[in-house]
Protein backbone atom coordinates (compact mmCIF):
# COMPACT_ATOMS: atom_id res chain seq x y z
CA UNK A 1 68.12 225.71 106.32
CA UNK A 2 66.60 226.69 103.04
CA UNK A 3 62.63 227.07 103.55
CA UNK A 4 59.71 228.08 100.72
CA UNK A 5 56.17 228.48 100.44
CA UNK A 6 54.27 226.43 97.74
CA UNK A 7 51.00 227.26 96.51
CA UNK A 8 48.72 224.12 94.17
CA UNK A 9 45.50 223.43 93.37
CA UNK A 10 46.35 220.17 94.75
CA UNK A 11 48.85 218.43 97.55
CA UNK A 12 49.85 216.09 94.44
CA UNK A 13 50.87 219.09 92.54
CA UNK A 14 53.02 221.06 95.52
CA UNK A 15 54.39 218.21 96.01
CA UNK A 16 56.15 217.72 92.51
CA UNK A 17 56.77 221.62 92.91
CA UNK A 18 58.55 220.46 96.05
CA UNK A 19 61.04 217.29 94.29
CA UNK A 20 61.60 219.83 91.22
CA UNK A 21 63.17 222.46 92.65
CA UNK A 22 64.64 221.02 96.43
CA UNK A 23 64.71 217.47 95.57
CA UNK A 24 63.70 214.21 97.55
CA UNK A 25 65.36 215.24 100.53
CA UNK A 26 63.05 218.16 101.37
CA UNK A 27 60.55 217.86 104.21
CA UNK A 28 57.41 218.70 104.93
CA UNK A 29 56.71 221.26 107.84
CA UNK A 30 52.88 222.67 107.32
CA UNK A 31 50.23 221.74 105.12
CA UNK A 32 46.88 223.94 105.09
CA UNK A 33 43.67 224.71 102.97
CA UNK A 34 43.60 228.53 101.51
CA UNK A 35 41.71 230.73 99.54
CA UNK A 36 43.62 233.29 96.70
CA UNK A 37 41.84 235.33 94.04
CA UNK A 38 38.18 236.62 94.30
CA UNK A 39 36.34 239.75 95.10
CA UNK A 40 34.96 240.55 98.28
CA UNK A 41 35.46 237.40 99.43
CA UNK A 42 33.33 235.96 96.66
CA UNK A 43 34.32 232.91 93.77
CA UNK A 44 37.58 232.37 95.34
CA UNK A 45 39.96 229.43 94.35
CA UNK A 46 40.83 226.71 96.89
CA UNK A 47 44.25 225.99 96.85
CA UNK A 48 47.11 224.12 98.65
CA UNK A 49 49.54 226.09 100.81
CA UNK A 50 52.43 224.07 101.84
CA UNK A 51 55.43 225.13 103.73
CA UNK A 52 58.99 223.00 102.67
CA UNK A 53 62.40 222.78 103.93
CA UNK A 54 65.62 221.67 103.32
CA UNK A 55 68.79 221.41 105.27
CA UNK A 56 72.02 221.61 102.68
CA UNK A 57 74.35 221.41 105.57
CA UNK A 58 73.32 218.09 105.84
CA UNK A 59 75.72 216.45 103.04
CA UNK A 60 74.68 212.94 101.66
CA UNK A 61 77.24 209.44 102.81
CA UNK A 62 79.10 209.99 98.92
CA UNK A 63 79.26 213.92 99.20
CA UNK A 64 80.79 213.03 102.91
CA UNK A 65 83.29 211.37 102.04
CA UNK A 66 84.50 213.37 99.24
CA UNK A 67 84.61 215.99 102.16
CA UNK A 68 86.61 214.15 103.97
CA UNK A 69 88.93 212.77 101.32
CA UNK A 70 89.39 216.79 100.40
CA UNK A 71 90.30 217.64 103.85
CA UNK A 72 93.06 215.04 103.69
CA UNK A 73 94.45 216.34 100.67
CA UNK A 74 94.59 219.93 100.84
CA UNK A 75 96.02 219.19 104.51
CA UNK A 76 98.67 216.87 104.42
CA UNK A 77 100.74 218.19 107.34
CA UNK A 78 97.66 217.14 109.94
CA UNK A 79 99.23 216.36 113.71
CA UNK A 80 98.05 213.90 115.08
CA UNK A 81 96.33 215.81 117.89
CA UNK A 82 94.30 217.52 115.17
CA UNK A 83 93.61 214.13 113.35
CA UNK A 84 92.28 212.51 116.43
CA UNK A 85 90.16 215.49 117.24
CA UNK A 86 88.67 215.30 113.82
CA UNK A 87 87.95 212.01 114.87
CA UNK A 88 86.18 212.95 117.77
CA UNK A 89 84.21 215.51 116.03
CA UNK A 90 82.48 212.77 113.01
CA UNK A 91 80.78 210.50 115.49
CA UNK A 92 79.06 214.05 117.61
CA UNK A 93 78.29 215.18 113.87
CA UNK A 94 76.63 211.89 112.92
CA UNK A 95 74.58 212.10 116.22
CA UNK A 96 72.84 215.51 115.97
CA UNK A 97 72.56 214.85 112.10
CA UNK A 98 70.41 211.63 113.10
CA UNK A 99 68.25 213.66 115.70
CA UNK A 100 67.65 216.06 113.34
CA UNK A 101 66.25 213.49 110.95
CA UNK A 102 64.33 211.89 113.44
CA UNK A 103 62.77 215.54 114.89
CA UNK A 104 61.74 215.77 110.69
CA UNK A 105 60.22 212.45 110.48
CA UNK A 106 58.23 213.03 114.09
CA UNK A 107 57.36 216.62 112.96
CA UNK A 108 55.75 214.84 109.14
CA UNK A 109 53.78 212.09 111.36
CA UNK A 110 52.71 214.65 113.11
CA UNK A 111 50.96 216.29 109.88
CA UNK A 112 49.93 213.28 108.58
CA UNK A 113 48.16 212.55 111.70
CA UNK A 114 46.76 216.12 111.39
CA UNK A 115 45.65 215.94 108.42
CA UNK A 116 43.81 212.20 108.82
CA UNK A 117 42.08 213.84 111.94
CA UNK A 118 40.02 216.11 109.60
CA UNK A 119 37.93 213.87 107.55
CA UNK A 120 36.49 216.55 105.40
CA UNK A 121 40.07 217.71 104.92
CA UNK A 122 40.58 218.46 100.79
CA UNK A 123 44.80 217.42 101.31
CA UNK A 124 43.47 213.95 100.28
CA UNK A 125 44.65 212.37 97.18
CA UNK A 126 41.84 211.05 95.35
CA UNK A 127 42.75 207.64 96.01
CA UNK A 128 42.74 207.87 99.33
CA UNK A 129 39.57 209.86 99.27
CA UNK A 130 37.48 206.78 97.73
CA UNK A 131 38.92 204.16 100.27
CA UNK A 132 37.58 206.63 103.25
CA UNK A 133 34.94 207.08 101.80
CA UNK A 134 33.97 203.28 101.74
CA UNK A 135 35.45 202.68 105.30
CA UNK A 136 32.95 205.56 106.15
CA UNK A 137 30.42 204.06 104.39
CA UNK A 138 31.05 200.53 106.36
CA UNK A 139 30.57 202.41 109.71
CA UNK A 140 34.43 201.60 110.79
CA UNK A 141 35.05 203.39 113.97
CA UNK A 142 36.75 206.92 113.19
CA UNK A 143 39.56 206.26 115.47
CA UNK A 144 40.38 203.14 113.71
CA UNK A 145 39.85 205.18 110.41
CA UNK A 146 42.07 207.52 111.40
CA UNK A 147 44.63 204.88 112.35
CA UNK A 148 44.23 203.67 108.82
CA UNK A 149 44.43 206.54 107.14
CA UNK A 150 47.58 207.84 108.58
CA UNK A 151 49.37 204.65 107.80
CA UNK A 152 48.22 205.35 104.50
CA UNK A 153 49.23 208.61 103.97
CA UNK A 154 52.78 208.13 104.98
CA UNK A 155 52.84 205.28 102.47
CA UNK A 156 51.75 207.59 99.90
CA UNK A 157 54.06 210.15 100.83
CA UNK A 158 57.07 207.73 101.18
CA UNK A 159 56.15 206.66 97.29
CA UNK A 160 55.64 209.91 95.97
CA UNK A 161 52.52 209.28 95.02
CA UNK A 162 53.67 206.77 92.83
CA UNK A 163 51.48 203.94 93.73
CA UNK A 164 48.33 202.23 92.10
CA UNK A 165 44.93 202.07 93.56
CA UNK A 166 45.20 198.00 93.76
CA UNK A 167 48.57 198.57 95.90
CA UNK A 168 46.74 200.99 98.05
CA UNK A 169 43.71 199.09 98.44
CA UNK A 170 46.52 195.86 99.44
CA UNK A 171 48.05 197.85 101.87
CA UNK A 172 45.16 199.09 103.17
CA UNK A 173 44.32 195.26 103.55
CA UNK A 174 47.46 194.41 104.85
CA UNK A 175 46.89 197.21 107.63
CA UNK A 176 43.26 195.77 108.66
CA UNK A 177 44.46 192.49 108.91
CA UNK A 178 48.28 193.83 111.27
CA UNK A 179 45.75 195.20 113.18
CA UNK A 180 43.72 192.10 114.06
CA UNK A 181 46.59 190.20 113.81
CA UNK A 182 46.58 189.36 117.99
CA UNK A 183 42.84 187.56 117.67
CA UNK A 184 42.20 183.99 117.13
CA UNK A 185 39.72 183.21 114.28
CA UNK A 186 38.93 179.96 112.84
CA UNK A 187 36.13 177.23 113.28
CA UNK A 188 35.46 174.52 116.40
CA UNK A 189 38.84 173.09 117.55
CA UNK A 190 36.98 169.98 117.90
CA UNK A 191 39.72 169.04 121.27
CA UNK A 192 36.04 169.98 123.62
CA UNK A 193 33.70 167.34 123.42
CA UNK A 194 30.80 169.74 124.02
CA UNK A 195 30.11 172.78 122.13
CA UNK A 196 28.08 175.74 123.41
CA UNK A 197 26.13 178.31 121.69
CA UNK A 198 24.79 181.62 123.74
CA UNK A 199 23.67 185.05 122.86
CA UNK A 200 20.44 187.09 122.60
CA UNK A 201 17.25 186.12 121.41
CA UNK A 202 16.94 186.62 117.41
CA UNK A 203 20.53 186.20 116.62
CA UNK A 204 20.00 182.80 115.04
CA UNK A 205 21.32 180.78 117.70
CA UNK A 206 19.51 177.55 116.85
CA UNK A 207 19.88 177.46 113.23
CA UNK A 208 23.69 177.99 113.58
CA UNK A 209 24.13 175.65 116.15
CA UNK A 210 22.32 173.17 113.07
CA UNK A 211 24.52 173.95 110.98
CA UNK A 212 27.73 173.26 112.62
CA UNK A 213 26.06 169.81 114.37
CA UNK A 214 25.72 168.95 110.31
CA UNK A 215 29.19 169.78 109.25
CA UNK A 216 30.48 167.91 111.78
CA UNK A 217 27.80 164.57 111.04
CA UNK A 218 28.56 165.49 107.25
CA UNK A 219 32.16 166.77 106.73
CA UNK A 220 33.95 165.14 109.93
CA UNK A 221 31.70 161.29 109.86
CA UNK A 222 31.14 162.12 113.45
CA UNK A 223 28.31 160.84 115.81
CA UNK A 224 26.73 163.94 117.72
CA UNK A 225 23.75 164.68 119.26
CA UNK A 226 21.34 167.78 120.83
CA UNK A 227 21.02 169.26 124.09
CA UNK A 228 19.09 171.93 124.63
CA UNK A 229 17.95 174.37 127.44
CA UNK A 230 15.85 176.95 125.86
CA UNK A 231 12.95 175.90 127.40
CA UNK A 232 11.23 179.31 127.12
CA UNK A 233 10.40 178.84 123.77
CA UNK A 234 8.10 175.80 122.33
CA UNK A 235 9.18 177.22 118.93
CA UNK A 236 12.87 176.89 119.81
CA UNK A 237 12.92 173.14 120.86
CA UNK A 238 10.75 171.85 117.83
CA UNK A 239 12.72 173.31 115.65
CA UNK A 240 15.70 172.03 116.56
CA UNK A 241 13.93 168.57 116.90
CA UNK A 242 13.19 168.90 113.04
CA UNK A 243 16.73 169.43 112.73
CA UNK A 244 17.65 166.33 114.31
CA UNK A 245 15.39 164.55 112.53
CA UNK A 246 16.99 165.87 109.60
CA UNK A 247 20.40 164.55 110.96
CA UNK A 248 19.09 161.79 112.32
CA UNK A 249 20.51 162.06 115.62
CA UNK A 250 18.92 162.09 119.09
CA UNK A 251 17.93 165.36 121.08
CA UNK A 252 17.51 165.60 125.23
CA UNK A 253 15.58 168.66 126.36
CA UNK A 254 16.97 169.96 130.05
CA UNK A 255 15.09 172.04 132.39
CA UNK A 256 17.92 172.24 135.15
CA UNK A 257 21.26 170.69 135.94
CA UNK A 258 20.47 167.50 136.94
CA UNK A 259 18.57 166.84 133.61
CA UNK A 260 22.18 168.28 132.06
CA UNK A 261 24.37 165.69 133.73
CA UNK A 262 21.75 163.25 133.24
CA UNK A 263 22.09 163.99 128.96
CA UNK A 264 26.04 164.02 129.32
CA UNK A 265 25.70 160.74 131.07
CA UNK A 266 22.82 159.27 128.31
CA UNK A 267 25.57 160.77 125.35
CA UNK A 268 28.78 159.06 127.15
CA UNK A 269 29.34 157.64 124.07
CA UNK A 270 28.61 160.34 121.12
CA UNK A 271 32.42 162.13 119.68
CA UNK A 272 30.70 165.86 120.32
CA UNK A 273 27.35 167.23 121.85
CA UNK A 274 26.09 170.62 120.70
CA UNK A 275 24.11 172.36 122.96
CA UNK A 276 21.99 175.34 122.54
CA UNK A 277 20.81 178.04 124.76
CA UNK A 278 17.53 180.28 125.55
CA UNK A 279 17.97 183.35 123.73
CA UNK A 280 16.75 186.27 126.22
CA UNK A 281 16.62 189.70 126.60
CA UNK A 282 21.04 190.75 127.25
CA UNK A 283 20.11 193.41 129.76
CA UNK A 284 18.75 191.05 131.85
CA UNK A 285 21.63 189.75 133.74
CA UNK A 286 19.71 187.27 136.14
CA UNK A 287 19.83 184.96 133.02
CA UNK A 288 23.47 184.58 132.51
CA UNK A 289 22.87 183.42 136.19
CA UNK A 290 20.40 181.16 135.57
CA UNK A 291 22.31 179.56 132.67
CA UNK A 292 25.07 178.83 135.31
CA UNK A 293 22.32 177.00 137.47
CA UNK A 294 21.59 174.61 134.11
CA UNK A 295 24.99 174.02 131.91
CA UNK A 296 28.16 172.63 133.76
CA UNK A 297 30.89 175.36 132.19
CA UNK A 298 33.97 173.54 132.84
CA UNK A 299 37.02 172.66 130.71
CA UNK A 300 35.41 170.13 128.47
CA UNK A 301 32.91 172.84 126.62
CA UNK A 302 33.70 175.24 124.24
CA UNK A 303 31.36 178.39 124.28
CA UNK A 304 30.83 180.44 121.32
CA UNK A 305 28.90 184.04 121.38
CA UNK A 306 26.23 184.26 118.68
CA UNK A 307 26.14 188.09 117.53
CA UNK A 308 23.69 189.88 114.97
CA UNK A 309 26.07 191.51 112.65
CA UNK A 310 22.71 193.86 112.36
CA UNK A 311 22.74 194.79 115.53
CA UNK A 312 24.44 198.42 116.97
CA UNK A 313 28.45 198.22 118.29
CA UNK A 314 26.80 199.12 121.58
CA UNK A 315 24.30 196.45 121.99
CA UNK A 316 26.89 194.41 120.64
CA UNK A 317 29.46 195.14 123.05
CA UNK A 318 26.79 195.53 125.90
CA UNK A 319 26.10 191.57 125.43
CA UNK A 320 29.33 190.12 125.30
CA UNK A 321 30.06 192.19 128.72
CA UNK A 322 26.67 190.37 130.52
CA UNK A 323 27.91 186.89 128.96
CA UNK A 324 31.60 187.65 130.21
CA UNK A 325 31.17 185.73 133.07
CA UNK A 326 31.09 182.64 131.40
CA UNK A 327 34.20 181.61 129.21
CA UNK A 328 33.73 182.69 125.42
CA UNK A 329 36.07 181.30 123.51
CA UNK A 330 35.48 183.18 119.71
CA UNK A 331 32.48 185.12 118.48
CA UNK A 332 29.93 183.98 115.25
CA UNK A 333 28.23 186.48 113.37
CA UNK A 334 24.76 185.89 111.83
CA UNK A 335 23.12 188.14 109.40
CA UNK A 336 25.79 189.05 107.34
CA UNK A 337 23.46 189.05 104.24
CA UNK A 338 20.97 191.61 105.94
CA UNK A 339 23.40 194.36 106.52
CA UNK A 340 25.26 196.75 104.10
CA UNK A 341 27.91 197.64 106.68
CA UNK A 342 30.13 195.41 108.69
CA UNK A 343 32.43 197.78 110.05
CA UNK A 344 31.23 197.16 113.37
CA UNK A 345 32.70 193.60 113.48
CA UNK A 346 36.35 195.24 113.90
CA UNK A 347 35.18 197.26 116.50
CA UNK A 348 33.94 194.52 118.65
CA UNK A 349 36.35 192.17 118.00
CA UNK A 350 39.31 194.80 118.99
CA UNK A 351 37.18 195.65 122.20
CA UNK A 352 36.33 192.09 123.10
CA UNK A 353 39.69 191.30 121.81
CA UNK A 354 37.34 187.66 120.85
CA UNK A 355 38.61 186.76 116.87
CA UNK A 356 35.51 185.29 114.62
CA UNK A 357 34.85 181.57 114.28
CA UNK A 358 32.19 181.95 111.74
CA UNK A 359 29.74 184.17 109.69
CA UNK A 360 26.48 183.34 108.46
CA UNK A 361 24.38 185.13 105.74
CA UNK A 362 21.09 183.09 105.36
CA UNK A 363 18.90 180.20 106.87
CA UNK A 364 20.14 177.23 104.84
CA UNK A 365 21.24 174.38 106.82
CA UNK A 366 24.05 173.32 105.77
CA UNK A 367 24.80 176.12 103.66
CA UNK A 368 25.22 179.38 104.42
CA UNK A 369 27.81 179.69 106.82
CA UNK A 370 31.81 179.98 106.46
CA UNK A 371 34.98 179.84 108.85
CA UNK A 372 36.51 182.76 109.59
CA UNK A 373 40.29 183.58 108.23
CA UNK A 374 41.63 187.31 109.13
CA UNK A 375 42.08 187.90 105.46
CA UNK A 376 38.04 186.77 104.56
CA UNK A 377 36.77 188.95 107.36
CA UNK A 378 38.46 192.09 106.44
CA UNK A 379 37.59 191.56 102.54
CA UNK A 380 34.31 190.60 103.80
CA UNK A 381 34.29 194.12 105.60
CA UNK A 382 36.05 196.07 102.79
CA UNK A 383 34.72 195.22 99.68
């Protein structure tokens, strides 16, 4: 196996170094950061230090055959005991060859993965280095960066570096949206009459809950109407009462489960009832209990999980685990307009494994809110 040291300025350089003088078939085996020149360990030069190999025993499918073809020729009196051992031999040959390969292509993950743990790491194309940097700047989770970034680097590697920044940003894109691929997103179903919003006080609860009661009046011609049980709040139920009496449709106010039946009973006849929630303080678990004692959560609701994309993963993820006990069918994010940095939406959502109904991003009613596709939340997230 022939191996050699390359010193760059930059991996992009050693690399054409590399195809120049061993060709496409060499491999990678070490990639580091090192310093030449200087005095007294003063205005050195940063350079690239790569270590390459290549195996010429290996011969390429054409340059096999020719072998072969050869061997025939310049032996013609072959027995047939020695032809059938040849035989034997190409198959063993064709084995380790393909072990070997796959060793080389293990071993160059292997870097790649290296070199993606090390953020600050200079090996870094410049392309690559401006779509970290904005997945750093989004506050995606470094394990998922890292993920990511490996993926990409073994698509840049596989190129040559031949690739655009549009086709990296695409693939980068395509890789997001693989990786969510698993998660349900999209709007209400509209096959549950009754549709349930819960979630923390300040998330926007209410107003989103408007807003998809007046798509459905609006968009869908259907007849709804209100139920709600945050009867903490004075605020909370005249406010939604002004929305109804922008709708124009009726609103029952339930203090406990009998009132609840009671409203189904009263709405027998409505297509869908939305019904919102008190928004209280998520460490306080006693009120995911006490929610239980007012809303009938069987098959015929659909319960969505109103989060503040403003809010930390943690508190995030510390919520959805006190409303667990009650069965969330996707997540809505509010506040998307207040926030510079969604990254923590893929975190949650892979943790939760919940996919997004909706985002908002402002109070408008009915305005300002949008279903959720895979390929609008991670643009959304990316751009």
């Amino acid at each position: 196996m022939k191996v050699k040291k390359y010193v760059a300025p930059s991996m992009q350089e050693a690399m054409k170094k590399i195809r120049s003088e061993m060709g496409n078939d060499a491999v990678i085996l070490n990639s580091k950061v090192v310093h030449t020149g200087g005095f007294l360990g003063l205005f050195s030069q940063k350079k690239i230090e790569v270590i390459a190999a290549l195996d010429p025993e290996i011969p390429l499918p054409k340059k096999r055959k020719e072998k072969e073809s050869n061997l025939k020729t310049n032996n013609p009196i072959l027995s047939k005991e020695e032809i059938t051992q040849n035989e034997r031999i190409k198959p063993v040959k064709a084995i380790e060859d393909h072990q070997h390969l796959l060793e080389e292509i293990k071993e160059l993950k292997g870097i790649l993965q290296s070199i993606s743990a090390n953020e600050k790491s200079d090996l870094y194309p410049e392309p690559l280095k401006v779509i970290l940097q904005v997945m750093i700047r989004q506050e995606i989770n470094p394990a998922i960066r890292g993920q990511i970034m490996t993926d990409l680097l073994e698509y840049w590697f596989q190129a040559g570096g031949n690739i655009t920044s549009t086709q990296l940003k695409n693939k980068e894109l395509e890789l997001f949206v693989q990786l969510l691929n698993d998660l349900d997103f999209g709007g209400i179903s509209y096959e549950k009459k009754y549709i349930n919003v819960v979630g923390p006080t300040g998330v926007g609860k209410t107003t989103t809950l408007a807003k998809l009661a007046a798509k459905c009046v609006l968009e869908k011609k259907k007849k709804v109407a209100f139920i709600t049980t945050d009867t903490y709040r004075i605020a909370a139920i005249d406010q939604l009462k002004t929305y109804a009496k922008i709708l124009n449709v009726p609103i029952e106010v339930c203090y406990n489960i009998d009132d609840f039946k009671e409203a189904k009973k009263k709405f027998e006849r409505y297509d869908y009832l939305f019904i919102d929630t008190a928004g209280r303080n998520f460490l306080d678990s006693q009120y995911v209990k006490d929610l239980k004692l007012i809303i009938d959560f069987n098959d015929e609701l659909e319960s969505y999980l109103v989060l503040a994309a403003t809010a930390k993963p943690s508190d995030m993820l510390a919520v959805y685990e006190q409303f667990s006990v009650i069965p969330i069918k996707k997540l809505i994010f509010t506040k998307l307009d207040e926030t510079t940095s969604r990254g923590s939406l893929i975190d949650v959502m892979i943790k939760t494994k919940k996919g997004i109904a909706y985002t908002t991003h402002g109070q408008n009613v009915p305005d300002d809110i949008e279903e959720a596709t895979t390929e609008h939340i991670v643009e959304q997230i990316l751009r």
